[in-house]
Protein backbone atom coordinates (compact mmCIF):
# COMPACT_ATOMS: atom_id res chain seq x y z
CA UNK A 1 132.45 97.83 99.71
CA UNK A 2 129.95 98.19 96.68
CA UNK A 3 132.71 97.41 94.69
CA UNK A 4 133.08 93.71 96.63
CA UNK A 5 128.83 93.64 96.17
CA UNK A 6 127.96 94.41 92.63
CA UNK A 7 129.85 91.29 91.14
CA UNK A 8 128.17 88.93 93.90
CA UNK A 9 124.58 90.52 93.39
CA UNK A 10 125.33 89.99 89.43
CA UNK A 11 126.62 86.05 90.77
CA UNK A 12 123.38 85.94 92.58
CA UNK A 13 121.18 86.41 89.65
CA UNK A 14 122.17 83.48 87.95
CA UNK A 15 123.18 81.01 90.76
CA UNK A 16 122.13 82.48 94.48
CA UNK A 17 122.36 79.57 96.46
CA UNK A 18 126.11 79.22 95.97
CA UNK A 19 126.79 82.76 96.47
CA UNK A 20 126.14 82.96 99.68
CA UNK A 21 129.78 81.52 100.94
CA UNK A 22 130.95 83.96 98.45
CA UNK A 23 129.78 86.77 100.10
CA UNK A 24 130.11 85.85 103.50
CA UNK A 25 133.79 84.72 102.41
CA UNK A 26 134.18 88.46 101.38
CA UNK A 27 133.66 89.83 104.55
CA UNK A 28 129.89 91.42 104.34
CA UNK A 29 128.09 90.40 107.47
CA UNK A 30 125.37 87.97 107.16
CA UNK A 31 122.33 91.18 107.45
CA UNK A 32 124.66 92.44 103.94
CA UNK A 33 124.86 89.22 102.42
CA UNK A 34 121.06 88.64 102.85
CA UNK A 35 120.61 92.26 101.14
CA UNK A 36 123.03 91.49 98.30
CA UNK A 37 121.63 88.14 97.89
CA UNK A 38 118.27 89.12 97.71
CA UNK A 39 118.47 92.13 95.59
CA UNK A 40 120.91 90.15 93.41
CA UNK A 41 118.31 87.56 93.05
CA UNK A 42 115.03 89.78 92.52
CA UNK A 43 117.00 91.62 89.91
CA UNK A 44 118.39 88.52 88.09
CA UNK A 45 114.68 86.90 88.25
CA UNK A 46 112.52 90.40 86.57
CA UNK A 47 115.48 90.17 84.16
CA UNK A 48 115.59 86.09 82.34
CA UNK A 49 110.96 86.26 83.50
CA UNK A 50 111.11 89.54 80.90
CA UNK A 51 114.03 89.24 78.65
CA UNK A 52 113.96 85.39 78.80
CA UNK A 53 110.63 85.08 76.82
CA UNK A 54 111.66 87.29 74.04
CA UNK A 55 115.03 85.59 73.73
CA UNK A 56 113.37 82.32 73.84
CA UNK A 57 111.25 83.39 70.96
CA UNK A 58 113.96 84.84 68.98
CA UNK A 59 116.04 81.64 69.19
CA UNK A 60 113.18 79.52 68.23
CA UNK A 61 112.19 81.73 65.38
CA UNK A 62 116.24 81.78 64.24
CA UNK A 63 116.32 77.74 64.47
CA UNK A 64 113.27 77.24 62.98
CA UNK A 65 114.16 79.56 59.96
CA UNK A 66 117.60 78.46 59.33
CA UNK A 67 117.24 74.88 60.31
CA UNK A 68 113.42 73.88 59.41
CA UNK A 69 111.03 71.75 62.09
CA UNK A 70 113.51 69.84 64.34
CA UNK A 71 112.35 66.63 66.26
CA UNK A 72 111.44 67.23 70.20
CA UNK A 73 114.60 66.10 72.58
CA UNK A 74 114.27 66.00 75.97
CA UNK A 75 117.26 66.23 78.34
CA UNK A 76 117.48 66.01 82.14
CA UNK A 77 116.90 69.21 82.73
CA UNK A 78 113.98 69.44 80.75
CA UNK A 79 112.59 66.35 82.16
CA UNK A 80 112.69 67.75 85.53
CA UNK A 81 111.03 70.82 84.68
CA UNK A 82 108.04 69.02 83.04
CA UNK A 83 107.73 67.15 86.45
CA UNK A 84 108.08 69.29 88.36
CA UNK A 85 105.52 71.71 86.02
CA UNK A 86 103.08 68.25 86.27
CA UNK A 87 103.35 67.56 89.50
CA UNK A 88 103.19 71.23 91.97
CA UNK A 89 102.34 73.77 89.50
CA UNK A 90 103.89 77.30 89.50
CA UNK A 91 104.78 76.74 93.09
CA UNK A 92 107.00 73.73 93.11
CA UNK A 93 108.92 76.30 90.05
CA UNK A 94 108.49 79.28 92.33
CA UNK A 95 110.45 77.17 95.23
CA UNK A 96 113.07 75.05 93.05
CA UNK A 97 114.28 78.11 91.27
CA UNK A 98 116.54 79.43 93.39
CA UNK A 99 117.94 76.38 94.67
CA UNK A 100 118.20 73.99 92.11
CA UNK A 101 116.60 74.91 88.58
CA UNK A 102 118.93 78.00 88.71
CA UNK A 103 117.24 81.63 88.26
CA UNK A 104 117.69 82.17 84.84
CA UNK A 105 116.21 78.44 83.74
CA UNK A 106 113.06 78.77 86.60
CA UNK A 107 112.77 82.16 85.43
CA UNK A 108 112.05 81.16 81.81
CA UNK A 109 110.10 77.58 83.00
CA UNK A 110 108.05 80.33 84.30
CA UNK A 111 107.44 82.12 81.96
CA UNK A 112 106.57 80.42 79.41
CA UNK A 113 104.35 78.22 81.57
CA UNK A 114 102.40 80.61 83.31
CA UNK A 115 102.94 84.36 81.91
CA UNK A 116 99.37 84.75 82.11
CA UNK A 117 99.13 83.84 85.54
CA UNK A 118 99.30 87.16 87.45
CA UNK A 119 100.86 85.35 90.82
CA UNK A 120 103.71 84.01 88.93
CA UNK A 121 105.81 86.82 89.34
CA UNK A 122 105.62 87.90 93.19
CA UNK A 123 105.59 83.99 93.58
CA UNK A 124 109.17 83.54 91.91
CA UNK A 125 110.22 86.80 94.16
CA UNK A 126 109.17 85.66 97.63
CA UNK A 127 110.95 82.36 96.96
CA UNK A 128 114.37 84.13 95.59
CA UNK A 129 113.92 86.50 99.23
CA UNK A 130 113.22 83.21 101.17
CA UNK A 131 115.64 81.37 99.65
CA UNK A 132 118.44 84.14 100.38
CA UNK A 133 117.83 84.10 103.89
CA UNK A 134 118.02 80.53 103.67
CA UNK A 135 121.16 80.40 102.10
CA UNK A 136 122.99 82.56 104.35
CA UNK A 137 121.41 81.17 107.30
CA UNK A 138 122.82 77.79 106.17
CA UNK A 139 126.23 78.66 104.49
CA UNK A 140 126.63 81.22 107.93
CA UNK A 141 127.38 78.16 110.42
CA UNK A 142 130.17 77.14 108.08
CA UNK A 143 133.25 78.62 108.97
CA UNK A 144 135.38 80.11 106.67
């Protein structure tokens, strides 16, 4: 069965809300999907919050060097994450990020919002574990 579980923990790093039905639909019981989800989650957050900074920078620096100053665009996504940034703080990124934002965009929000705050972190990990019981709570009274 790990071999069924490593793809849908890597799945849950990057999208763990819709992974859920995935691995319910797979056959682990909803204790295993929890686990998978969760640890899928955690693992895809500590790696876009620490890797996600420095490829952030590197792009920028690349872009900047090759292309010179560019002007500011804002798309929906990055309209949402300034409200949501203006309007409830790390914690309205902390809860979203699973859900909605996506892991690897909350993850990088994050960090580059509040790196220096030292509950950002464990804030962005309780949501991913809440969020993964959440999701197979909900996607559980769906039969497949």
């Amino acid at each position: 069965m790990l071999y069924k579980a490593i793809p849908i923990a890597l799945l849950a790093g990057v999208k763990l809300f819709f992974t859920a039905p995935v691995a319910l639909a797979a056959g682990f019981t909803k204790f295993e999907s929890f686990i998978i989800l969760a640890t899928g989650g955690c693992l895809g957050i500590l790696v876009f919050y620490f890797f996600g900074g420095m490829i952030t920078h590197l792009i920028a620096s690349q872009i900047l060097a090759y292309w010179g100053k560019k002007s500011k665009r804002f798309s929906k996504t990055s309209r949402l994450t300034v409200k949501i940034k203006r309007r409830s703080g790390i914690y309205g990124i902390a809860f979203l990020t699973p859900c909605i934002l996506s892991i690897p965009i909350g993850s990088i929000v994050a960090y580059n919002y509040y790196r220096k705050n030292a509950m950002t972190l464990p804030l962005l990990l309780s949501s991913t574990i809440l969020w993964s019981f959440l999701a197979v709570i909900i996607w559980g009274f769906i039969p497949f």
